[in-house]
C-alpha atoms as a PDB file:
ATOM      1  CA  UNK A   1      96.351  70.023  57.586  1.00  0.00           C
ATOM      2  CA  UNK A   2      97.877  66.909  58.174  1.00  0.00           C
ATOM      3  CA  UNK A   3      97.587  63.796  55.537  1.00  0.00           C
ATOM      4  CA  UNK A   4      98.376  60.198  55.481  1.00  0.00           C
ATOM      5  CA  UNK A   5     101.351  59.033  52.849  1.00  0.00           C
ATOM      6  CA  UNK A   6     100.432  56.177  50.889  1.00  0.00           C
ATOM      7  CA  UNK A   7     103.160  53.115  50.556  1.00  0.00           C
ATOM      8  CA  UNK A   8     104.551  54.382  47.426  1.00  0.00           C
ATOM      9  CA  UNK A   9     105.841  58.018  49.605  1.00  0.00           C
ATOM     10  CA  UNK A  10     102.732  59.868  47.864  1.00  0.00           C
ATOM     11  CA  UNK A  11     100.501  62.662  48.997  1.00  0.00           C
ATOM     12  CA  UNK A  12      97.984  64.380  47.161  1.00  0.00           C
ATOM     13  CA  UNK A  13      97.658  68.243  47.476  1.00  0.00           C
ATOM     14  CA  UNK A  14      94.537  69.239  48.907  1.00  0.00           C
ATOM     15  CA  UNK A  15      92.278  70.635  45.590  1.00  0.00           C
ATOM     16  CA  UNK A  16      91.869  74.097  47.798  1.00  0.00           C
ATOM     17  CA  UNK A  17      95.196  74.330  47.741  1.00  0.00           C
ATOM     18  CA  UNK A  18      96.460  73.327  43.825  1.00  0.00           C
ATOM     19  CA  UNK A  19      93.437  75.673  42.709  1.00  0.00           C
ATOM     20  CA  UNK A  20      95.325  78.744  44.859  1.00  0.00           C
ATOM     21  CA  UNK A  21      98.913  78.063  43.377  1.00  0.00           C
ATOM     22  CA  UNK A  22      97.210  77.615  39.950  1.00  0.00           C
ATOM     23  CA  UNK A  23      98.443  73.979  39.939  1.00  0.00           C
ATOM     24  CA  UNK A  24      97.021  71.517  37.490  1.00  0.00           C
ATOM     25  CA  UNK A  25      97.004  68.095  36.628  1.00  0.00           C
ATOM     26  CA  UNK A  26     100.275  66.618  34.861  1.00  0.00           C
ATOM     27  CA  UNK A  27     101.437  70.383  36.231  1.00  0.00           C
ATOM     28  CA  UNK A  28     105.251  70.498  37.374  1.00  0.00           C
ATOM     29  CA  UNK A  29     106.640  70.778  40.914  1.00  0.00           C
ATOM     30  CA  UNK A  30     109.534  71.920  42.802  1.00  0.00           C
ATOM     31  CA  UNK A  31     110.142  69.475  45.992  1.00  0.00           C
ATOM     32  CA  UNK A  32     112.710  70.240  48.448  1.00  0.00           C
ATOM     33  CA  UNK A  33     113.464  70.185  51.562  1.00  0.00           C
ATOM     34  CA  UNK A  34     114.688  73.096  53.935  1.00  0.00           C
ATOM     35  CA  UNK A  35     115.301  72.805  58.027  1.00  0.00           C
ATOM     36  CA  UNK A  36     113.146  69.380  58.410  1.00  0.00           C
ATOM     37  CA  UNK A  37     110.812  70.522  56.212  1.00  0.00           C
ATOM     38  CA  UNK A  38     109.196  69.410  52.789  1.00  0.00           C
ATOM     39  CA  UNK A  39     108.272  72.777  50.629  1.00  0.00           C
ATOM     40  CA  UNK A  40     106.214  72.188  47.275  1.00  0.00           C
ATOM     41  CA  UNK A  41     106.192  74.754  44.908  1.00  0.00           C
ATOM     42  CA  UNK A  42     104.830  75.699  41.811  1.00  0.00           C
ATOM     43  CA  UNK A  43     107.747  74.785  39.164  1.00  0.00           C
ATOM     44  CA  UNK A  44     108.228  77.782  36.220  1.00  0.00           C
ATOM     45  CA  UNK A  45     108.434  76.749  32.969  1.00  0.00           C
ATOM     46  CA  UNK A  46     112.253  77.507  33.161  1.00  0.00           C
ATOM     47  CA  UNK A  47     112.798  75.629  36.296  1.00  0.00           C
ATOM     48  CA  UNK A  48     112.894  72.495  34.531  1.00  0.00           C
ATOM     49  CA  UNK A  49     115.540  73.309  32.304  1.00  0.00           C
ATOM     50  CA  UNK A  50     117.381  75.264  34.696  1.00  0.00           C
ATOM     51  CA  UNK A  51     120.223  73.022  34.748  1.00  0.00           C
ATOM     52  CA  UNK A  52     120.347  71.911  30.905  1.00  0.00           C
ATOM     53  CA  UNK A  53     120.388  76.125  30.359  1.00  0.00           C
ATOM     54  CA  UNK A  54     123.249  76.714  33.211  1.00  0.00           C
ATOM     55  CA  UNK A  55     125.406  73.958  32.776  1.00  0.00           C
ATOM     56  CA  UNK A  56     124.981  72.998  28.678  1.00  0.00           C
ATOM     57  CA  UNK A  57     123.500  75.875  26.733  1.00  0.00           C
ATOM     58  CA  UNK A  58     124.721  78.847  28.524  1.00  0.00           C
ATOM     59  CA  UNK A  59     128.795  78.217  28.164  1.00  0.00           C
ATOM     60  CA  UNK A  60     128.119  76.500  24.892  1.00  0.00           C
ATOM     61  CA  UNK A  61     126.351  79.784  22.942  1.00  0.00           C
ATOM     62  CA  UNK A  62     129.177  81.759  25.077  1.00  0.00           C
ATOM     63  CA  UNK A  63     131.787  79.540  23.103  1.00  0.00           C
ATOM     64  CA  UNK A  64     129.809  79.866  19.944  1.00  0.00           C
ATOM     65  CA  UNK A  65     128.825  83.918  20.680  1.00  0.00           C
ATOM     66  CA  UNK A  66     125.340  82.827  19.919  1.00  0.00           C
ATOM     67  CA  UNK A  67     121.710  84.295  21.814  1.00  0.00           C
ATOM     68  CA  UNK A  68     119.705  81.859  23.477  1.00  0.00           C
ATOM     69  CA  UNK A  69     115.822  82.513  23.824  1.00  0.00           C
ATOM     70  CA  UNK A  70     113.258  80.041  25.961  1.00  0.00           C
ATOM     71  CA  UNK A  71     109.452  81.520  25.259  1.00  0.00           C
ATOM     72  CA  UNK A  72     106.778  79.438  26.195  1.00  0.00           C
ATOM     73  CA  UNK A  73     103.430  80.678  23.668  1.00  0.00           C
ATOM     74  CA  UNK A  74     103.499  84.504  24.826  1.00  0.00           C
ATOM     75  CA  UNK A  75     106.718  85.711  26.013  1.00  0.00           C
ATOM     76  CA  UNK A  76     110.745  85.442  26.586  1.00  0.00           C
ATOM     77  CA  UNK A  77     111.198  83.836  29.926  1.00  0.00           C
ATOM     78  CA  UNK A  78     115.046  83.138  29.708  1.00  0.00           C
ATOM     79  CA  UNK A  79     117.347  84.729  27.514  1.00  0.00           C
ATOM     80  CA  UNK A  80     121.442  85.427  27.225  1.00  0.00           C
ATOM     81  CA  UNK A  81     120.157  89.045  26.651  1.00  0.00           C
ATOM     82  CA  UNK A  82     118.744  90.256  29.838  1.00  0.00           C
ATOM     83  CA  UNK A  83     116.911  92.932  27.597  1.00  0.00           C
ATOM     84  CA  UNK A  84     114.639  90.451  26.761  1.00  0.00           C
ATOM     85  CA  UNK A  85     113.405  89.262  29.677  1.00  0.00           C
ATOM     86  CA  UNK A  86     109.500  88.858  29.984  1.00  0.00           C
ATOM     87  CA  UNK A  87     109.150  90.366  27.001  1.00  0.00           C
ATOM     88  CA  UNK A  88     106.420  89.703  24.775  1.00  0.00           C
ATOM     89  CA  UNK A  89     106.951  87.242  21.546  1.00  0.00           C
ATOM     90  CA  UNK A  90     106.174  88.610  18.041  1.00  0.00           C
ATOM     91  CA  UNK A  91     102.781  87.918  16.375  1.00  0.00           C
ATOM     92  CA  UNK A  92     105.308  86.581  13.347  1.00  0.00           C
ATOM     93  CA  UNK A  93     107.049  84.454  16.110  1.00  0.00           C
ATOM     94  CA  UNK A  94     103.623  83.009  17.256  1.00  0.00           C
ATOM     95  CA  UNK A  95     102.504  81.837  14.008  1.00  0.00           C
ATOM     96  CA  UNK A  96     106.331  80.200  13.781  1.00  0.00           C
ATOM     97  CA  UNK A  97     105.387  78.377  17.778  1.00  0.00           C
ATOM     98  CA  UNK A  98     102.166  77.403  16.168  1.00  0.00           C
ATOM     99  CA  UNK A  99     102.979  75.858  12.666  1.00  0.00           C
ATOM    100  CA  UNK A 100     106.666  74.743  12.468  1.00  0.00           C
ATOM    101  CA  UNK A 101     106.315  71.021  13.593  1.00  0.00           C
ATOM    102  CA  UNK A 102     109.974  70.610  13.965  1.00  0.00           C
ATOM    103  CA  UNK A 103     113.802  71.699  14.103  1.00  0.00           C
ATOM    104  CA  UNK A 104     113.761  74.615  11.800  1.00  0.00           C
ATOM    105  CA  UNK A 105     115.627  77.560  10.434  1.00  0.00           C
ATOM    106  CA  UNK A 106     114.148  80.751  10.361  1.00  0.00           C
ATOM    107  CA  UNK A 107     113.959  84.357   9.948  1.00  0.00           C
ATOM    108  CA  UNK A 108     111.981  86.568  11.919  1.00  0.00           C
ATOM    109  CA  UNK A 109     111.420  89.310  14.528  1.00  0.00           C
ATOM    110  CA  UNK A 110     111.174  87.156  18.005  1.00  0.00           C
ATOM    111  CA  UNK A 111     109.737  90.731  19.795  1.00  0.00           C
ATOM    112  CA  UNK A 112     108.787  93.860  18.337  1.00  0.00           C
ATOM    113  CA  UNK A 113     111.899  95.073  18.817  1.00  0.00           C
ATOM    114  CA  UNK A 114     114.294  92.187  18.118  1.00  0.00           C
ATOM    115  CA  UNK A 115     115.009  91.458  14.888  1.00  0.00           C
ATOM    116  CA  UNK A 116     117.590  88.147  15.002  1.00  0.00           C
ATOM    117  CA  UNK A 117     120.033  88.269  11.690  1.00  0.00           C
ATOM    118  CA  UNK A 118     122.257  85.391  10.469  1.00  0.00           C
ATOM    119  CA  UNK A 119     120.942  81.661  11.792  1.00  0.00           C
ATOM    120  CA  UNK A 120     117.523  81.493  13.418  1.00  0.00           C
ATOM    121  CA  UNK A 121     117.223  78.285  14.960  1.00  0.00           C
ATOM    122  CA  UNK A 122     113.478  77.115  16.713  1.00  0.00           C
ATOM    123  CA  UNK A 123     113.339  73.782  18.753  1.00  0.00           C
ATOM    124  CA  UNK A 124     110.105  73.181  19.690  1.00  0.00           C
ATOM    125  CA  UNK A 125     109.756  72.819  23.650  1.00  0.00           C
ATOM    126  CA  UNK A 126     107.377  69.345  23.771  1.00  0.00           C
ATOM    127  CA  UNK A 127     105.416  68.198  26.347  1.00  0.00           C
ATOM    128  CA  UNK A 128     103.242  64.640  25.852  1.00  0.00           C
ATOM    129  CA  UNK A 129     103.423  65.546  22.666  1.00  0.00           C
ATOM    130  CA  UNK A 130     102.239  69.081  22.453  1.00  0.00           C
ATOM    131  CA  UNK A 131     104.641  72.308  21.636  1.00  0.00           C
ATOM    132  CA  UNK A 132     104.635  74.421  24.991  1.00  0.00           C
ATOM    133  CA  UNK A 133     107.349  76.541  24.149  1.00  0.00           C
ATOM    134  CA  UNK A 134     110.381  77.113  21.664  1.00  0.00           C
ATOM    135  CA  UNK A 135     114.241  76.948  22.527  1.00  0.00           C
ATOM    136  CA  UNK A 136     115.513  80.049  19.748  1.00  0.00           C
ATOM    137  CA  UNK A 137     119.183  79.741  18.868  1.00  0.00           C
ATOM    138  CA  UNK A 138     120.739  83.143  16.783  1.00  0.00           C
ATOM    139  CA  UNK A 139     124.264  82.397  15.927  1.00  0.00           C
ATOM    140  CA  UNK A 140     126.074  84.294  12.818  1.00  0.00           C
ATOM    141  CA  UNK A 141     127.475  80.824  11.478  1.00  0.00           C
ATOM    142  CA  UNK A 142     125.229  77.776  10.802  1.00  0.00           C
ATOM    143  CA  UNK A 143     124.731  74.792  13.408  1.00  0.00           C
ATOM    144  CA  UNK A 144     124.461  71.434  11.894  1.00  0.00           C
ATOM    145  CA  UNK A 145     121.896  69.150  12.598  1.00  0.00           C
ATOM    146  CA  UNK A 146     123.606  66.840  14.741  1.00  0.00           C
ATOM    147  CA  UNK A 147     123.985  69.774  17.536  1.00  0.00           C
ATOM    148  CA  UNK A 148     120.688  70.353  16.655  1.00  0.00           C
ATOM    149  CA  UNK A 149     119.438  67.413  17.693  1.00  0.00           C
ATOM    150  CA  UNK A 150     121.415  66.746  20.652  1.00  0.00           C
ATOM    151  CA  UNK A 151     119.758  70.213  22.031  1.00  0.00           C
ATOM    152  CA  UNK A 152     116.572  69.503  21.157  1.00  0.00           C
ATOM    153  CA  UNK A 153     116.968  65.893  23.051  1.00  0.00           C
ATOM    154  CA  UNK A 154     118.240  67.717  26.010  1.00  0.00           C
ATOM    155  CA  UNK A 155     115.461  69.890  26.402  1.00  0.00           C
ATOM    156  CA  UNK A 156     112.795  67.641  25.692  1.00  0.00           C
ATOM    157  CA  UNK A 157     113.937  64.867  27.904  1.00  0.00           C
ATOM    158  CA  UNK A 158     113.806  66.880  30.789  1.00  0.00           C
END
Protein backbone atom coordinates (compact mmCIF):
# COMPACT_ATOMS: atom_id res chain seq x y z
CA UNK A 1 0.00 0.00 0.00
CA UNK A 2 1.62 3.04 -0.70
CA UNK A 3 0.55 6.55 1.11
CA UNK A 4 1.28 10.14 0.72
CA UNK A 5 3.35 11.93 3.83
CA UNK A 6 1.88 15.03 4.87
CA UNK A 7 4.38 18.26 5.39
CA UNK A 8 4.80 17.65 8.97
CA UNK A 9 6.68 13.77 7.97
CA UNK A 10 3.21 12.08 9.06
CA UNK A 11 1.42 9.00 7.88
CA UNK A 12 -1.52 7.49 9.21
CA UNK A 13 -1.72 3.62 9.54
CA UNK A 14 -4.28 2.20 7.49
CA UNK A 15 -7.40 1.29 10.22
CA UNK A 16 -7.13 -2.53 8.67
CA UNK A 17 -3.97 -2.55 9.72
CA UNK A 18 -3.91 -0.79 13.58
CA UNK A 19 -7.12 -3.08 14.20
CA UNK A 20 -4.67 -6.37 13.29
CA UNK A 21 -1.68 -5.22 15.59
CA UNK A 22 -4.31 -4.27 18.24
CA UNK A 23 -3.15 -0.63 17.92
CA UNK A 24 -5.24 2.14 19.35
CA UNK A 25 -5.52 5.66 19.52
CA UNK A 26 -2.92 7.61 21.84
CA UNK A 27 -1.39 3.74 21.59
CA UNK A 28 2.59 3.65 21.63
CA UNK A 29 4.96 2.83 18.76
CA UNK A 30 8.29 1.54 18.03
CA UNK A 31 9.79 3.41 14.75
CA UNK A 32 12.97 2.37 13.32
CA UNK A 33 14.60 1.92 10.60
CA UNK A 34 16.48 -1.29 9.26
CA UNK A 35 18.26 -1.69 5.54
CA UNK A 36 16.30 1.47 3.92
CA UNK A 37 13.43 0.61 5.53
CA UNK A 38 10.87 2.21 8.08
CA UNK A 39 9.37 -0.77 10.47
CA UNK A 40 6.42 0.29 12.92
CA UNK A 41 5.72 -1.82 15.62
CA UNK A 42 3.51 -2.27 18.32
CA UNK A 43 5.52 -0.73 21.47
CA UNK A 44 5.13 -3.13 24.93
CA UNK A 45 4.38 -1.52 27.85
CA UNK A 46 8.09 -2.08 28.91
CA UNK A 47 9.52 -0.76 25.77
CA UNK A 48 9.08 2.64 26.87
CA UNK A 49 10.96 2.39 29.87
CA UNK A 50 13.43 0.16 28.52
CA UNK A 51 16.15 2.52 28.87
CA UNK A 52 15.14 4.30 32.30
CA UNK A 53 15.04 0.26 33.62
CA UNK A 54 18.61 -0.66 31.87
CA UNK A 55 20.54 2.25 32.38
CA UNK A 56 18.92 3.90 35.93
CA UNK A 57 16.95 1.33 37.87
CA UNK A 58 18.66 -1.83 37.09
CA UNK A 59 22.44 -0.91 38.48
CA UNK A 60 20.83 1.32 41.04
CA UNK A 61 18.58 -1.67 42.98
CA UNK A 62 21.92 -3.82 42.15
CA UNK A 63 23.83 -1.14 44.34
CA UNK A 64 21.01 -1.01 46.80
CA UNK A 65 20.31 -5.18 46.59
CA UNK A 66 16.75 -4.18 46.10
CA UNK A 67 13.84 -6.17 43.55
CA UNK A 68 12.40 -4.19 40.96
CA UNK A 69 8.79 -5.12 39.64
CA UNK A 70 6.95 -3.23 36.44
CA UNK A 71 3.11 -4.78 36.28
CA UNK A 72 0.82 -3.06 34.25
CA UNK A 73 -3.11 -4.02 35.89
CA UNK A 74 -2.69 -7.98 35.54
CA UNK A 75 0.74 -9.19 35.57
CA UNK A 76 4.75 -8.79 36.14
CA UNK A 77 6.16 -7.78 32.83
CA UNK A 78 9.77 -6.83 34.01
CA UNK A 79 11.34 -7.87 37.03
CA UNK A 80 15.17 -8.26 38.60
CA UNK A 81 13.79 -11.79 39.45
CA UNK A 82 13.38 -13.63 36.28
CA UNK A 83 10.98 -15.97 38.36
CA UNK A 84 8.55 -13.51 38.03
CA UNK A 85 8.22 -12.94 34.71
CA UNK A 86 4.57 -12.82 33.23
CA UNK A 87 3.37 -13.80 36.21
CA UNK A 88 0.11 -12.91 37.40
CA UNK A 89 -0.34 -9.89 40.12
CA UNK A 90 -2.10 -10.65 43.45
CA UNK A 91 -5.84 -9.88 43.91
CA UNK A 92 -4.32 -7.88 47.23
CA UNK A 93 -1.85 -6.18 44.74
CA UNK A 94 -4.80 -5.16 42.41
CA UNK A 95 -6.82 -3.50 44.92
CA UNK A 96 -3.24 -1.63 45.92
CA UNK A 97 -2.98 -0.60 41.56
CA UNK A 98 -6.53 0.45 41.96
CA UNK A 99 -6.79 2.64 45.20
CA UNK A 100 -3.33 3.99 46.23
CA UNK A 101 -3.35 7.42 44.38
CA UNK A 102 0.26 7.98 45.00
CA UNK A 103 3.96 7.11 46.17
CA UNK A 104 3.26 4.65 48.87
CA UNK A 105 4.66 2.11 51.24
CA UNK A 106 3.24 -1.10 51.48
CA UNK A 107 2.95 -4.58 52.49
CA UNK A 108 1.65 -7.22 50.48
CA UNK A 109 1.89 -10.41 48.39
CA UNK A 110 2.66 -8.93 44.64
CA UNK A 111 1.83 -12.84 43.22
CA UNK A 112 0.50 -15.71 44.90
CA UNK A 113 3.63 -16.80 45.57
CA UNK A 114 5.70 -13.70 46.38
CA UNK A 115 5.43 -12.37 49.48
CA UNK A 116 7.92 -8.99 49.49
CA UNK A 117 9.29 -8.37 53.33
CA UNK A 118 11.04 -5.20 54.57
CA UNK A 119 10.16 -1.85 52.26
CA UNK A 120 7.36 -2.17 49.72
CA UNK A 121 7.51 0.69 47.58
CA UNK A 122 4.44 1.30 44.64
CA UNK A 123 4.89 4.21 42.06
CA UNK A 124 2.07 4.44 40.14
CA UNK A 125 2.89 4.07 36.25
CA UNK A 126 0.64 7.32 34.81
CA UNK A 127 -0.49 7.88 31.61
CA UNK A 128 -2.73 11.33 30.78
CA UNK A 129 -3.48 11.02 34.00
CA UNK A 130 -4.66 7.51 34.52
CA UNK A 131 -2.59 4.63 36.58
CA UNK A 132 -1.60 1.96 33.82
CA UNK A 133 0.76 0.18 35.79
CA UNK A 134 2.93 0.24 39.10
CA UNK A 135 6.87 0.48 39.37
CA UNK A 136 7.29 -2.00 42.92
CA UNK A 137 10.54 -1.32 44.74
CA UNK A 138 11.43 -4.20 47.79
CA UNK A 139 14.55 -3.11 49.46
CA UNK A 140 15.38 -4.31 53.26
CA UNK A 141 16.31 -0.59 54.27
CA UNK A 142 13.95 2.40 53.69
CA UNK A 143 14.22 4.84 50.54
CA UNK A 144 13.51 8.39 51.26
CA UNK A 145 11.25 10.35 49.43
CA UNK A 146 13.50 12.34 47.48
CA UNK A 147 14.70 8.99 45.51
CA UNK A 148 11.29 8.38 45.50
CA UNK A 149 10.38 11.01 43.61
CA UNK A 150 13.14 11.26 41.28
CA UNK A 151 11.97 7.51 40.15
CA UNK A 152 8.67 8.17 39.93
CA UNK A 153 9.58 11.41 37.59
CA UNK A 154 11.68 9.16 35.51
CA UNK A 155 9.14 6.80 34.75
CA UNK A 156 6.38 8.97 34.24
CA UNK A 157 8.10 11.37 31.97
CA UNK A 158 8.83 8.88 29.60
Amino acid sequence: MIKRIDELGRVVIPKEYRKEMGIQCNDYVDIYSINNEIVIKSATFCDRFEKIITNILKPLCSYYECELFLANKTQILFSTNENLLNKDISELFNEYFNTLPEISSVICDVTKTLKLEGYVYFVPVLENGYKIGALIISNKVKIDKINLNFISNLINAS
